[in-house]
Protein backbone atom coordinates (compact mmCIF):
# COMPACT_ATOMS: atom_id res chain seq x y z
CA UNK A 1 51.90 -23.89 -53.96
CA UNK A 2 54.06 -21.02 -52.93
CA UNK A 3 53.42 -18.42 -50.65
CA UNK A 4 52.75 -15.43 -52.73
CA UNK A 5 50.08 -17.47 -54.42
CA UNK A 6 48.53 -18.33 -50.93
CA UNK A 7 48.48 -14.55 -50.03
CA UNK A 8 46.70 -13.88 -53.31
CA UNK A 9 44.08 -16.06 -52.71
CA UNK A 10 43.58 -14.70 -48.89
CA UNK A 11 43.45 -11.40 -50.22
CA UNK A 12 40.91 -12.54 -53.38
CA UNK A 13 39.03 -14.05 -50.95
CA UNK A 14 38.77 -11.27 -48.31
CA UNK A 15 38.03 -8.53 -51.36
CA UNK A 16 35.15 -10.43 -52.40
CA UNK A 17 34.00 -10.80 -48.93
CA UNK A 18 34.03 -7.02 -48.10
CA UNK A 19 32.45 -6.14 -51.62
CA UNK A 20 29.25 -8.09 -51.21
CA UNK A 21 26.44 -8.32 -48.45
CA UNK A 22 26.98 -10.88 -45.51
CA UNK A 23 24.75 -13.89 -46.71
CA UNK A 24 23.35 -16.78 -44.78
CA UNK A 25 21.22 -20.14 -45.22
CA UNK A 26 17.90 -18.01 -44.62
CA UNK A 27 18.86 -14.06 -44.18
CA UNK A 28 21.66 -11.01 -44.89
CA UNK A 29 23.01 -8.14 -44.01
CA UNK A 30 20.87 -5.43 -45.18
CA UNK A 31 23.86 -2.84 -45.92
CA UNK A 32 23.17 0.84 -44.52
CA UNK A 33 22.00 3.66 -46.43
CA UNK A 34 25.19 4.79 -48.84
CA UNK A 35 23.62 7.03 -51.98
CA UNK A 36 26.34 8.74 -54.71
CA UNK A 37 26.24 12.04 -54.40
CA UNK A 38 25.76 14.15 -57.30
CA UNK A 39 23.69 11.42 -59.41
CA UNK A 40 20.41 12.41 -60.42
CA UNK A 41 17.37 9.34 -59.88
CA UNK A 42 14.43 9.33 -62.14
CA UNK A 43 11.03 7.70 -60.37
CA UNK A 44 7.85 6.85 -61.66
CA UNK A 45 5.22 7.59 -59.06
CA UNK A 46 1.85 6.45 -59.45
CA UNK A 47 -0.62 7.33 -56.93
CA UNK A 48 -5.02 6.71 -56.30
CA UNK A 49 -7.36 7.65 -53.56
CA UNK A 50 -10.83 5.84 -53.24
CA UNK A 51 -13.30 7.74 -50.98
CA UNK A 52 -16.24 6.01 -50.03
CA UNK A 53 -19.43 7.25 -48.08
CA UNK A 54 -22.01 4.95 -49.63
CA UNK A 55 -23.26 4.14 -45.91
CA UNK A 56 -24.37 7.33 -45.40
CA UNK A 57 -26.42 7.84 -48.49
CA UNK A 58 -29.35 6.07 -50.13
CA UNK A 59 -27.70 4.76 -53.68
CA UNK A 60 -25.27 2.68 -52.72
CA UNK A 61 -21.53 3.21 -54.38
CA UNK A 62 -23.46 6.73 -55.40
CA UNK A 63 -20.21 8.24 -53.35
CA UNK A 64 -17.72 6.38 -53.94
CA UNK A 65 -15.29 8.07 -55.93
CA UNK A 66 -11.73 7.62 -56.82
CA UNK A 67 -8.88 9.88 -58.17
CA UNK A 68 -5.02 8.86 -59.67
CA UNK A 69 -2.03 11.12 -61.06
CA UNK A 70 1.15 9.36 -62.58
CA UNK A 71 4.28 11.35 -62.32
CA UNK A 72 8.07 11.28 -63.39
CA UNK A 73 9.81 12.99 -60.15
CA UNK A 74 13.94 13.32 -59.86
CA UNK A 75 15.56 13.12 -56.76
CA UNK A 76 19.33 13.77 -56.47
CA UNK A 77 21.78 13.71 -53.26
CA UNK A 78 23.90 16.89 -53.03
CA UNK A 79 25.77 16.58 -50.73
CA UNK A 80 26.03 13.85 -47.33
CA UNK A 81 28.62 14.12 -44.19
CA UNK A 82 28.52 12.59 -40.42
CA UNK A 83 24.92 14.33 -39.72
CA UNK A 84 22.64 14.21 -42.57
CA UNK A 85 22.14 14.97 -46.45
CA UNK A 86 21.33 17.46 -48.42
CA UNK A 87 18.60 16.69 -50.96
CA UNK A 88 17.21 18.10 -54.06
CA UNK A 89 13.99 17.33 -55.73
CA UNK A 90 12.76 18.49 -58.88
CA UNK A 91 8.83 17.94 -59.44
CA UNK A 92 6.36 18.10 -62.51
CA UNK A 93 2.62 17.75 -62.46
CA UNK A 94 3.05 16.07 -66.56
CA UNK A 95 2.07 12.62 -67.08
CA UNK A 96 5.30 10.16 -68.00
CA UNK A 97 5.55 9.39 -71.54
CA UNK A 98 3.44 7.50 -73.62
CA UNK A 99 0.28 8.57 -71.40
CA UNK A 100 -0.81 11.84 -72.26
CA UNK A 101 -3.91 10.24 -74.40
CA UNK A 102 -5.05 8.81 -70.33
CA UNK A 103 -5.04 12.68 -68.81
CA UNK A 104 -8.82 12.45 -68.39
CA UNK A 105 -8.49 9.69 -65.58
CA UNK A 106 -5.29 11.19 -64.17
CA UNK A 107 -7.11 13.72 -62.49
CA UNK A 108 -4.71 14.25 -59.65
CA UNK A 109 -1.73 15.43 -62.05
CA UNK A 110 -4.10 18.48 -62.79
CA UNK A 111 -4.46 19.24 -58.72
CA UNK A 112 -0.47 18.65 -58.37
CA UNK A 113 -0.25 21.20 -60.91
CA UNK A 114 -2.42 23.72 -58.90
CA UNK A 115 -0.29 23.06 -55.70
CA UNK A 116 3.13 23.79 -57.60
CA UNK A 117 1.84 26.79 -58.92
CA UNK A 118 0.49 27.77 -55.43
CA UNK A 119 3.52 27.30 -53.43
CA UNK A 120 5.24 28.69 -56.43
CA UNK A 121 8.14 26.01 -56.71
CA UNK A 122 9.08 23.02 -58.73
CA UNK A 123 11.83 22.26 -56.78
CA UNK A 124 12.31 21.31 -53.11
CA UNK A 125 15.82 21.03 -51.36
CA UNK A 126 15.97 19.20 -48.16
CA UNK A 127 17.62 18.37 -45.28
CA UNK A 128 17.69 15.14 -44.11
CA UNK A 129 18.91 12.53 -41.91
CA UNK A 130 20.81 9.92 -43.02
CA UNK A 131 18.15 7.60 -43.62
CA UNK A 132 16.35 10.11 -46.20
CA UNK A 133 13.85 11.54 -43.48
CA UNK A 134 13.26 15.05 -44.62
CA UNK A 135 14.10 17.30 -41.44
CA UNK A 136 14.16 20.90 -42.57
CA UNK A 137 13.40 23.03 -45.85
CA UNK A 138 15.59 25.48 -47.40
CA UNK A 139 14.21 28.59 -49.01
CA UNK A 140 10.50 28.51 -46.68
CA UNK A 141 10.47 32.30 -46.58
CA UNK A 142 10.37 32.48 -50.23
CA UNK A 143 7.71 30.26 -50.44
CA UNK A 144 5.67 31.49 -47.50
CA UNK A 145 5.98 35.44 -49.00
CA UNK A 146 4.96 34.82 -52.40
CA UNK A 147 2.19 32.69 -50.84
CA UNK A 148 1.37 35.55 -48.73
CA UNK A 149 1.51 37.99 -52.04
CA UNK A 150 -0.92 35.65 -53.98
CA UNK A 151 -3.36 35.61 -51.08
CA UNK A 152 -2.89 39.71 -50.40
CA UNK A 153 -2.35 41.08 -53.86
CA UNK A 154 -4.40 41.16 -57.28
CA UNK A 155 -3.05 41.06 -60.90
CA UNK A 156 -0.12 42.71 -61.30
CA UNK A 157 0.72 43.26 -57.76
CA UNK A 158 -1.87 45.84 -56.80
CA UNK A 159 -3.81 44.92 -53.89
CA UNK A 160 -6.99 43.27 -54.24
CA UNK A 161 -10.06 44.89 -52.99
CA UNK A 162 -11.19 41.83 -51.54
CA UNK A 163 -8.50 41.13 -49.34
CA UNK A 164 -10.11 39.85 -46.52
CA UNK A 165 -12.32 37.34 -48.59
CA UNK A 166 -9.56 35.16 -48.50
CA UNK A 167 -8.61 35.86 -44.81
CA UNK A 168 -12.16 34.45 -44.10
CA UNK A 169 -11.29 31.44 -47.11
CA UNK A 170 -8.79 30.40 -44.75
CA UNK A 171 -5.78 31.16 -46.72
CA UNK A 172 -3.64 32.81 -43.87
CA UNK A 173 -4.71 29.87 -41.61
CA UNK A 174 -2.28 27.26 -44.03
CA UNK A 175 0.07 29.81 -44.26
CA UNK A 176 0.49 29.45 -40.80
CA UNK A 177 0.87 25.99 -40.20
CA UNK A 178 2.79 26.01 -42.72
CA UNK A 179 5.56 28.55 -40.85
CA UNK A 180 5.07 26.84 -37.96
CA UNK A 181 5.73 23.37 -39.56
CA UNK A 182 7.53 24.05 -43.25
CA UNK A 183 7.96 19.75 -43.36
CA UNK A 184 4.18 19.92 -44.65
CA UNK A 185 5.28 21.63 -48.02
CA UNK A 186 7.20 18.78 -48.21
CA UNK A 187 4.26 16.25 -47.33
CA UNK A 188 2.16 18.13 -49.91
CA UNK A 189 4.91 18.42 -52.67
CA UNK A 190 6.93 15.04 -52.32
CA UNK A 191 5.60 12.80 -49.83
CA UNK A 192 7.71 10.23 -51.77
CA UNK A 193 10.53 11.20 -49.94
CA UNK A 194 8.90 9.83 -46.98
CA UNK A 195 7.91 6.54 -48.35
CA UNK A 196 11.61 5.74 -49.81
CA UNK A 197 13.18 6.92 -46.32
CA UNK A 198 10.68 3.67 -44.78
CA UNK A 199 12.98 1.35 -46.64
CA UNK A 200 16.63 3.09 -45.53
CA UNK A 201 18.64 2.58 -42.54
CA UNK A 202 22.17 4.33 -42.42
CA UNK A 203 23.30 1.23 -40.51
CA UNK A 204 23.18 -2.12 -41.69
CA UNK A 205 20.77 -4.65 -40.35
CA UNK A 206 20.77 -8.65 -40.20
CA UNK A 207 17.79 -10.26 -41.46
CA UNK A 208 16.03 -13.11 -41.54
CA UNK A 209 13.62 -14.09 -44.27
CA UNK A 210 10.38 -14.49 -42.42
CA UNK A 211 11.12 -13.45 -39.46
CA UNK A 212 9.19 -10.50 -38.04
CA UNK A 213 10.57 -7.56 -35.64
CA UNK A 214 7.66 -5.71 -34.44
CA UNK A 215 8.41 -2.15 -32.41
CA UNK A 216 5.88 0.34 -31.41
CA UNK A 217 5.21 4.26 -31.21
CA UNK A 218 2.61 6.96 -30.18
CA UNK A 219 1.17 9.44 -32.74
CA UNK A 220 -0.91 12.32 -31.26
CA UNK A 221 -4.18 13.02 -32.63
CA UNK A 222 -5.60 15.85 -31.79
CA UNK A 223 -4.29 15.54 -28.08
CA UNK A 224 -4.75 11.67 -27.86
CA UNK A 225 -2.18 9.53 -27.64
CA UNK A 226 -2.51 6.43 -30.43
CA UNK A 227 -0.24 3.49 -30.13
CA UNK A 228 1.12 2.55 -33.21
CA UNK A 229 2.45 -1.47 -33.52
CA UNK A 230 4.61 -2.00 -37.00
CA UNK A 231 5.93 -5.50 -37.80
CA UNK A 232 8.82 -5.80 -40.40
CA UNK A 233 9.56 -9.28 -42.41
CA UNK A 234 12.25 -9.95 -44.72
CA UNK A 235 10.33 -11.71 -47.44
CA UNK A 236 12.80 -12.44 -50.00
CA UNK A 237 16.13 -12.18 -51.65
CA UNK A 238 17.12 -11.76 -55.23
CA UNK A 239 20.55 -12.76 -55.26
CA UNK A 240 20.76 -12.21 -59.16
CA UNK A 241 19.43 -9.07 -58.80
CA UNK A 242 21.17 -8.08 -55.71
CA UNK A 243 17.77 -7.01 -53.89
CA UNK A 244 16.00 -7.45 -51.12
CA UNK A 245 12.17 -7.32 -50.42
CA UNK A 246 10.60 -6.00 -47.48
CA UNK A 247 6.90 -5.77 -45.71
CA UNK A 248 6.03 -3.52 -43.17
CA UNK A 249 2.98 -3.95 -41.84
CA UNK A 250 1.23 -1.06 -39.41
CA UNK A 251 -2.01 -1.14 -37.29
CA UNK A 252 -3.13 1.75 -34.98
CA UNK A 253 -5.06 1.22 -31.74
CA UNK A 254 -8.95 1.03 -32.62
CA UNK A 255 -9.69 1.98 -29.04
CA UNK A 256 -7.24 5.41 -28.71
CA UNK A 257 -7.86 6.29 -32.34
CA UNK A 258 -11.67 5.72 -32.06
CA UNK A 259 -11.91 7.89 -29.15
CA UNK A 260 -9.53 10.92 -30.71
CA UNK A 261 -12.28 10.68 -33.91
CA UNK A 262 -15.52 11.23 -31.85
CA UNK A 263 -15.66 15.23 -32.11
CA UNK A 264 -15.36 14.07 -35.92
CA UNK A 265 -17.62 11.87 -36.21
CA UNK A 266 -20.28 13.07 -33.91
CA UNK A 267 -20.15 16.34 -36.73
CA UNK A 268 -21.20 13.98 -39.26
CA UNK A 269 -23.84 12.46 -37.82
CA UNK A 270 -25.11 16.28 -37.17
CA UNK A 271 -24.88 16.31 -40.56
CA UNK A 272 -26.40 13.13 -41.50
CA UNK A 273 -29.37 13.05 -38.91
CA UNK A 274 -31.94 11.55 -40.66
CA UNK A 275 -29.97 8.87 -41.45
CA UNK A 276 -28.09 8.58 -38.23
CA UNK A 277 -32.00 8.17 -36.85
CA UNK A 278 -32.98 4.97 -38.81
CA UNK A 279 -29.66 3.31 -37.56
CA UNK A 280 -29.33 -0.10 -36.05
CA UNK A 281 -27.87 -0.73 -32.90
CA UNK A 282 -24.89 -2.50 -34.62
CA UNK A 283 -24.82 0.32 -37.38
CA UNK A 284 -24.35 3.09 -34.63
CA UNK A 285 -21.88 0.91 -32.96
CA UNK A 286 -19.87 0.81 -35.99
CA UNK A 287 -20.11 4.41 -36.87
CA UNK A 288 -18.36 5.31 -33.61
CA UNK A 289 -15.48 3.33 -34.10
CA UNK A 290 -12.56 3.97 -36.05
CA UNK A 291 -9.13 2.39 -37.49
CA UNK A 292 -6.15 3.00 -39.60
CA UNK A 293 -4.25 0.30 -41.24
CA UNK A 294 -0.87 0.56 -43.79
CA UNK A 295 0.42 -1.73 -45.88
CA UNK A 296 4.10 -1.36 -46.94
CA UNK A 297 6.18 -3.66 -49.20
CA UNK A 298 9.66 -2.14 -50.32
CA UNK A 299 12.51 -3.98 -52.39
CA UNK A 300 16.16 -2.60 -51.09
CA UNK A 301 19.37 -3.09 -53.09
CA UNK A 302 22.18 -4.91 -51.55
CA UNK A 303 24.59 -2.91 -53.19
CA UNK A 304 23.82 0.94 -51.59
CA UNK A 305 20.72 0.20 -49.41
CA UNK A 306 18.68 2.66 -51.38
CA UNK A 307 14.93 1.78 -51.99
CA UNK A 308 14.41 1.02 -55.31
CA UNK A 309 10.72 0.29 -55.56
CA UNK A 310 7.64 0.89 -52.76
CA UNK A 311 3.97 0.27 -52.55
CA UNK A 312 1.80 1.31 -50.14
CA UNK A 313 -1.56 1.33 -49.70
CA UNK A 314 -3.25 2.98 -46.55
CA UNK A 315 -6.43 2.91 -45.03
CA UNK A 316 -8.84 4.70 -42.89
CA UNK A 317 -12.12 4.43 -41.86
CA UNK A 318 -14.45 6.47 -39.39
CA UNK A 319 -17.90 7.57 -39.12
CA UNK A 320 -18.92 5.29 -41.84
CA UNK A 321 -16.79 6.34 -43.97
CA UNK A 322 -13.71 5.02 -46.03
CA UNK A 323 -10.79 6.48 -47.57
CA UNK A 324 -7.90 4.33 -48.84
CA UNK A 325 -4.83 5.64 -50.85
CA UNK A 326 -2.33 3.75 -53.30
CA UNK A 327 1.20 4.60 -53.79
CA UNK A 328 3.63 2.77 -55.87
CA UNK A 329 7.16 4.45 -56.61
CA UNK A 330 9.53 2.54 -58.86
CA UNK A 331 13.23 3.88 -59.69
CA UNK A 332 13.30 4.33 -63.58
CA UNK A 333 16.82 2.38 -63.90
CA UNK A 334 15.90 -0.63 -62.29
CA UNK A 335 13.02 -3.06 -63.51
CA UNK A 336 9.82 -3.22 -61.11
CA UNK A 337 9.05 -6.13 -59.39
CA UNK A 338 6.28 -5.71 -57.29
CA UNK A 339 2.49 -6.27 -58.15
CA UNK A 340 0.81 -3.01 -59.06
CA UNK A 341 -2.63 -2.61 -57.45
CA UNK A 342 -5.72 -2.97 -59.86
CA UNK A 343 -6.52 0.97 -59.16
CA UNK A 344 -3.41 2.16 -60.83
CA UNK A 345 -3.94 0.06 -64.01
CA UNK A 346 -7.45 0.08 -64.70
CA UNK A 347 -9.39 1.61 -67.65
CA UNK A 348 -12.26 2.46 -66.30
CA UNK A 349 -12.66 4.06 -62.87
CA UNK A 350 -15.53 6.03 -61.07
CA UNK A 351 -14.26 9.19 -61.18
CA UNK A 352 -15.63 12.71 -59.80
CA UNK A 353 -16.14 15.37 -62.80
CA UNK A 354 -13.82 18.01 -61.56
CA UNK A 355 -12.89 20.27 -64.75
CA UNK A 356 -10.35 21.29 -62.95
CA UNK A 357 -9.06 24.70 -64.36
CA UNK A 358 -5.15 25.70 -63.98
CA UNK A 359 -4.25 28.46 -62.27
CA UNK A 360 -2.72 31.05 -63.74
CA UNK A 361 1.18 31.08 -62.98
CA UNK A 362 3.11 33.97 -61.17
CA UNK A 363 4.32 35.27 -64.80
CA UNK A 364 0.69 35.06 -66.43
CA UNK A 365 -1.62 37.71 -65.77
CA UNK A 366 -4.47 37.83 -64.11
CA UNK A 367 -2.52 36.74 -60.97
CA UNK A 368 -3.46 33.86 -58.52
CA UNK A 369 -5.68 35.70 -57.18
CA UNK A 370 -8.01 38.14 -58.76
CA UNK A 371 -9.36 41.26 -58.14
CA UNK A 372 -12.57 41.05 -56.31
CA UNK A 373 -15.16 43.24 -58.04
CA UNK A 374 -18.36 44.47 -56.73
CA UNK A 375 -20.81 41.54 -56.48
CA UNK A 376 -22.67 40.30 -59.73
CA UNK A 377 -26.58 40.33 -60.54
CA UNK A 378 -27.88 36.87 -58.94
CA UNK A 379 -28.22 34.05 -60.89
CA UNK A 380 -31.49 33.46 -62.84
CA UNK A 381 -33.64 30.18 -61.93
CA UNK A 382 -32.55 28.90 -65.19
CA UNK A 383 -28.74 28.52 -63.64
CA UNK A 384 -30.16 26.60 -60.64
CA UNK A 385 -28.29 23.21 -61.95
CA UNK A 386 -25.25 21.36 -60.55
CA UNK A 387 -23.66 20.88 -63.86
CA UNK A 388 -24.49 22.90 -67.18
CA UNK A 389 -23.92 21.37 -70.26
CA UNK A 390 -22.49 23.06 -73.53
CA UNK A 391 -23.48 21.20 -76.91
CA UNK A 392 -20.24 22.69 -78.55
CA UNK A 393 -17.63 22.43 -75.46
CA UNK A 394 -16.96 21.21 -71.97
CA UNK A 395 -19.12 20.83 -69.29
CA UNK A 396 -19.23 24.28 -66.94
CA UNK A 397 -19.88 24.01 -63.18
CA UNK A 398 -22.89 25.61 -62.49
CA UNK A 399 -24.15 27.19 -58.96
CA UNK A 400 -25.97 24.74 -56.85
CA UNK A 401 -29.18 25.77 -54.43
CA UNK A 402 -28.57 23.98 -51.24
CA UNK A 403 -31.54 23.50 -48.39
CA UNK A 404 -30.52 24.58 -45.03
CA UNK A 405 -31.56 21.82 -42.06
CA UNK A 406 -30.63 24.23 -39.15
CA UNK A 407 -28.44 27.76 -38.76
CA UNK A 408 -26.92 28.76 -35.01
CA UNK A 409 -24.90 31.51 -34.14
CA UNK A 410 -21.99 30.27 -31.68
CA UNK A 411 -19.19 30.65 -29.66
CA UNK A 412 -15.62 29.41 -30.80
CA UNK A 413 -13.97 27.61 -27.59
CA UNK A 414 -10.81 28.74 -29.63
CA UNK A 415 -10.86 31.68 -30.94
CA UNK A 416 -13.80 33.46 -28.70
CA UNK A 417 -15.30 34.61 -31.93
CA UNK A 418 -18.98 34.24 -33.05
CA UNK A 419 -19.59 32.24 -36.36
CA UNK A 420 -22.43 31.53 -37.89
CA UNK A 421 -22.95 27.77 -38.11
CA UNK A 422 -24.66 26.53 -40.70
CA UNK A 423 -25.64 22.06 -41.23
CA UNK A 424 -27.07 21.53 -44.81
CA UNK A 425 -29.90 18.50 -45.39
CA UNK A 426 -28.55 15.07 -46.21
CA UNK A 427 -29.41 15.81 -49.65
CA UNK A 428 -27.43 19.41 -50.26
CA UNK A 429 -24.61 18.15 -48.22
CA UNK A 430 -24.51 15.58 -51.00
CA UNK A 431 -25.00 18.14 -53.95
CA UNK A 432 -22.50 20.69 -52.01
CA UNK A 433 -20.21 17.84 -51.35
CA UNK A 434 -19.78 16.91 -55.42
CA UNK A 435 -19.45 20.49 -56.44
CA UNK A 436 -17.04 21.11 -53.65
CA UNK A 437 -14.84 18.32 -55.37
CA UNK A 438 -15.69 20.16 -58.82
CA UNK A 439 -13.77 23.32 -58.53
CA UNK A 440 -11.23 22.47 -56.25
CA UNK A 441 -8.55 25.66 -56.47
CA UNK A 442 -10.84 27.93 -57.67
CA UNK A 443 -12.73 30.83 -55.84
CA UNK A 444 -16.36 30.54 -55.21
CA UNK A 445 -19.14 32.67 -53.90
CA UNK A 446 -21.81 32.25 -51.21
CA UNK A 447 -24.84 34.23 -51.72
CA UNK A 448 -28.01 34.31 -49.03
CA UNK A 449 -31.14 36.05 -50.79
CA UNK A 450 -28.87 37.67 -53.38
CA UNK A 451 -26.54 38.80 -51.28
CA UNK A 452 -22.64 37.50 -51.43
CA UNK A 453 -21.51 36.76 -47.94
CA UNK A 454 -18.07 34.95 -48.62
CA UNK A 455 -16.40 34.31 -51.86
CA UNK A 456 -13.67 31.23 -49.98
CA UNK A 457 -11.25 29.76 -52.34
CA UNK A 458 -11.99 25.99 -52.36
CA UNK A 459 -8.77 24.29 -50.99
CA UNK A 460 -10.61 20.68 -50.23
CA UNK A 461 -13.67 18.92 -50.91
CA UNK A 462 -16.17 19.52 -47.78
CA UNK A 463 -18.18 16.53 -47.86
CA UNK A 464 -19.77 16.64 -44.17
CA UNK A 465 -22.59 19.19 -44.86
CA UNK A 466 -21.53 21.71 -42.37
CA UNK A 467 -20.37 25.49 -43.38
CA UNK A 468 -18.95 28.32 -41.03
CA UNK A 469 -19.62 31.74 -42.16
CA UNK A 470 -16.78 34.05 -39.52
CA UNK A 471 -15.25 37.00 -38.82
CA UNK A 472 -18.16 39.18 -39.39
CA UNK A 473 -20.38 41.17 -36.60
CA UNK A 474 -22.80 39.00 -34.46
CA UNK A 475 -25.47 41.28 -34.98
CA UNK A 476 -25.37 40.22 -38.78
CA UNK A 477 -24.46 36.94 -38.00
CA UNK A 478 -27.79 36.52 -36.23
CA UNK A 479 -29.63 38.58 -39.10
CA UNK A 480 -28.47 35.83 -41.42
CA UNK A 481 -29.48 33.12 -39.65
CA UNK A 482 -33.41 34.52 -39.05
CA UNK A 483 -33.28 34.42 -42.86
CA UNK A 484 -31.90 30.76 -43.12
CA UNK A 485 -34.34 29.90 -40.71
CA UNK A 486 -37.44 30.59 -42.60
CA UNK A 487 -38.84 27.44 -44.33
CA UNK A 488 -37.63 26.47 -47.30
CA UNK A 489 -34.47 29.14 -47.31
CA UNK A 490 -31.67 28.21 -49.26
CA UNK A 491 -28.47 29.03 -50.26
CA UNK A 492 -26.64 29.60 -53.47
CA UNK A 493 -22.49 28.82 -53.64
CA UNK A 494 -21.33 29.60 -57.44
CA UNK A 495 -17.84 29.65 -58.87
CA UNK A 496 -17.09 33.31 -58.70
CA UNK A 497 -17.88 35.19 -62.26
């Protein structure tokens, strides 16, 4: 053979070395993170959470409730240098095709529509490292002052009478945290951008198929320090399809985390005292404790080392109760290979009847929020119901009359202000709890013997019972809570007229 033809080969040879990953008898070279810029990725996203409190309550499975959305999100990489990326992410609250006839048990697209409208975006652009971690959010002032102007303003602009009912609704309290911390508009918007970063590294990685690499961190919760142990394992390669399939498992420290949730859980056995009372050594003893578990498994191509497919499913439990949520994220130009989990897929599903109404977008009148008018005539006995039925259209939520168990007028430790603090029976917290879950992003009313005392917007189901009426003089605070006192005192909380 002559020389040239030699060199040929060599150089064949070495091309074809350098164009594909580093293989061995059981691993490879994962390559490191390497997206085109400019090329816009289409996801499915399909997502569940199951709450259950059952232990606390005397049907069993009576609160166990769970709630799904399926979205098409697009994701493209603007721009990428030594440092980080520049992201851009534009989000829709419709189901995919070919599932509109399912939005009754897609609840959650119908929420993720409220939040867009709320933060008043449908697009996020990030900053991120070079794995895909979101590390800073452009345009947060915008966001944060039109927020502000929603909470502050009625329709049209002109400022709502009411103004401070949403102070006390604790509007101004996320605004906040969220100018202190603008990365949780991005956990509330697209938390898939998380879950796709778990799967990147910007530099490549040797791996053995099942082989795990465990490494550890702290998380701080609520000033405790929880160790965190995660074990990765290379379960597979898909040499035809140039892929690679991860698990990352994560547990958290029962001990730390148990201790960080006692404040938490000692409030819901306030709220839950008859119940806590007939408790069994072993049942108390379980109660107190708590844990956190995650569940990862991710399939990587070879080519880019982009994710092109996650599930996740995490769970929590404390106090007796359980919340788990699914996650499964698939890129739309690659076919899925990983299992979906039953919740995602299934027909039938316990669901909570939310109705949930949109709100109204900046451009539609009347604005996010409206005008607050003088308060209406009570209710008569005949509205007394959780739920109202209407023989010729939907259901309407209906106020519910909750029985107080006890009413205190305290000190924050925080704040140094006086609230009024109120712990409903077992029952009400149950009744408040479901109608709490009902109007979600809509503005309610409190009323004590016919008298509104807080009309709070209802940002998240509040399913332990307890409610804090602030920012008003202690004198009244106290008047209020002679009048809860009395014997068979209740209170009324209505969606506001």
């Amino acid at each position: 053979m002559t020389s040239l033809y030699w060199k040929r080969l060599v150089w064949f040879c070495l091309c074809l070395t350098l164009s594909h990953p580093a293989w061995s008898a059981g691993g490879i070279e994962i390559p490191g993170y390497a997206p085109a810029t400019g090329v816009e990725r289409s996801y499915r996203v399909q997502k569940a959470t199951e709450t259950d409190m059952s232990f606390w309550f005397n049907k069993p499975g009576a609160s166990a409730i769970t709630v799904r959305g399926a979205f098409r999100q697009r994701m493209t990489v603007l721009s990428r240098n030594e440092d980080g990326m520049r992201v851009r992410w534009s989000l829709s609250a419709d189901l995919p095709e070919g599932m509109a006839s399912l939005a009754d048990s897609y609840q959650m697209n119908l929420l993720y529509r409220n939040s867009l409208t709320a933060y008043g975006t449908a697009a996020l652009e990030l900053e991120t490292d070079l794995n895909g971690n979101p590390r800073d959010l452009s345009g947060v002032d915008q966001i944060v002052a039109r927020m502000r102007a929603m909470a502050a303003d009625g329709p049209g602009g002109v400022p709502a009478a009411g103004a401070s009912a949403a102070r006390q609704s604790g509007v101004y309290d996320i605004i906040a945290k969220l100018e202190a911390n603008p990365l949780q508009i991005v956990a509330a918007l697209v938390p898939e951008a998380q879950l796709l970063a778990t799967g990147q590294s910007y530099q490549a990685e040797a791996m053995e198929i099942g082989q795990a690499s465990a490494t550890s961190r702290d998380e701080d919760y609520g000033g405790v320090s929880v160790p965190v142990t995660s074990t990765w394992t290379l379960e597979s390669i898909d040499a035809t399809a140039g892929t690679a399939t991860l698990s990352l498992s994560e547990e958290t420290d029962a001990a730390a985390l148990s201790q960080s949730q006692q404040p938490a859980i000692e409030n819901l056995m306030n709220s839950f005292a008859e119940r806590a009372k007939s408790l069994t050594a072993d049942q108390l003893a379980s109660v107190k404790r708590a844990s956190k578990s995650r569940s990862v498994e991710l399939v990587v191509s070879l080519n880019d080392g982009s994710t092109l497919e996650a599930s996740e499913i995490v769970t929590a439990t404390t106090g007796g109760t359980t919340l788990r949520t699914y996650t499964h994220i698939q890129r739309e130009d690659m076919p899925a290979s990983l299992p979906l989990p039953a919740v995602l897929t299934a027909k039938e599903l316990q669901t909570p009847d939310l109705h949930i109404e949109p709100l109204p977008s900046a451009k539609a009148k009347p604005g996010i929020l409206d005008e607050l008018s003088t308060p209406p005539a009570p209710p008569t006995a005949s509205q007394d119901t959780t739920v109202a039925a209407d023989n010729d259209g939907p259901k309407a939520i209906a106020p519910v009359s909750l029985e107080v168990k006890s009413a205190e007028v305290t000190l924050s430790p925080v704040s140094y202000d006086h609230g009024l603090n109120i712990v409903l029976t077992p029952e009400s917290a149950a009744t408040f709890r479901d109608f709490t879950q009902a109007v979600l992003g809509r503005q309610t009313q409190m009323l004590i013997n016919d008298k509104v005392v807080m009309e709070p917007w209802m940002r998240e189901p509040i399913i332990d019972g307890r409610i804090v009426l602030a920012g008003t003089d202690r004198k009244d605070l106290e008047a209020l809570a002679e009048q809860l006192r009395v014997p068979g005192a209740k209170i009324l909380v209505r969606l506001r007229p």
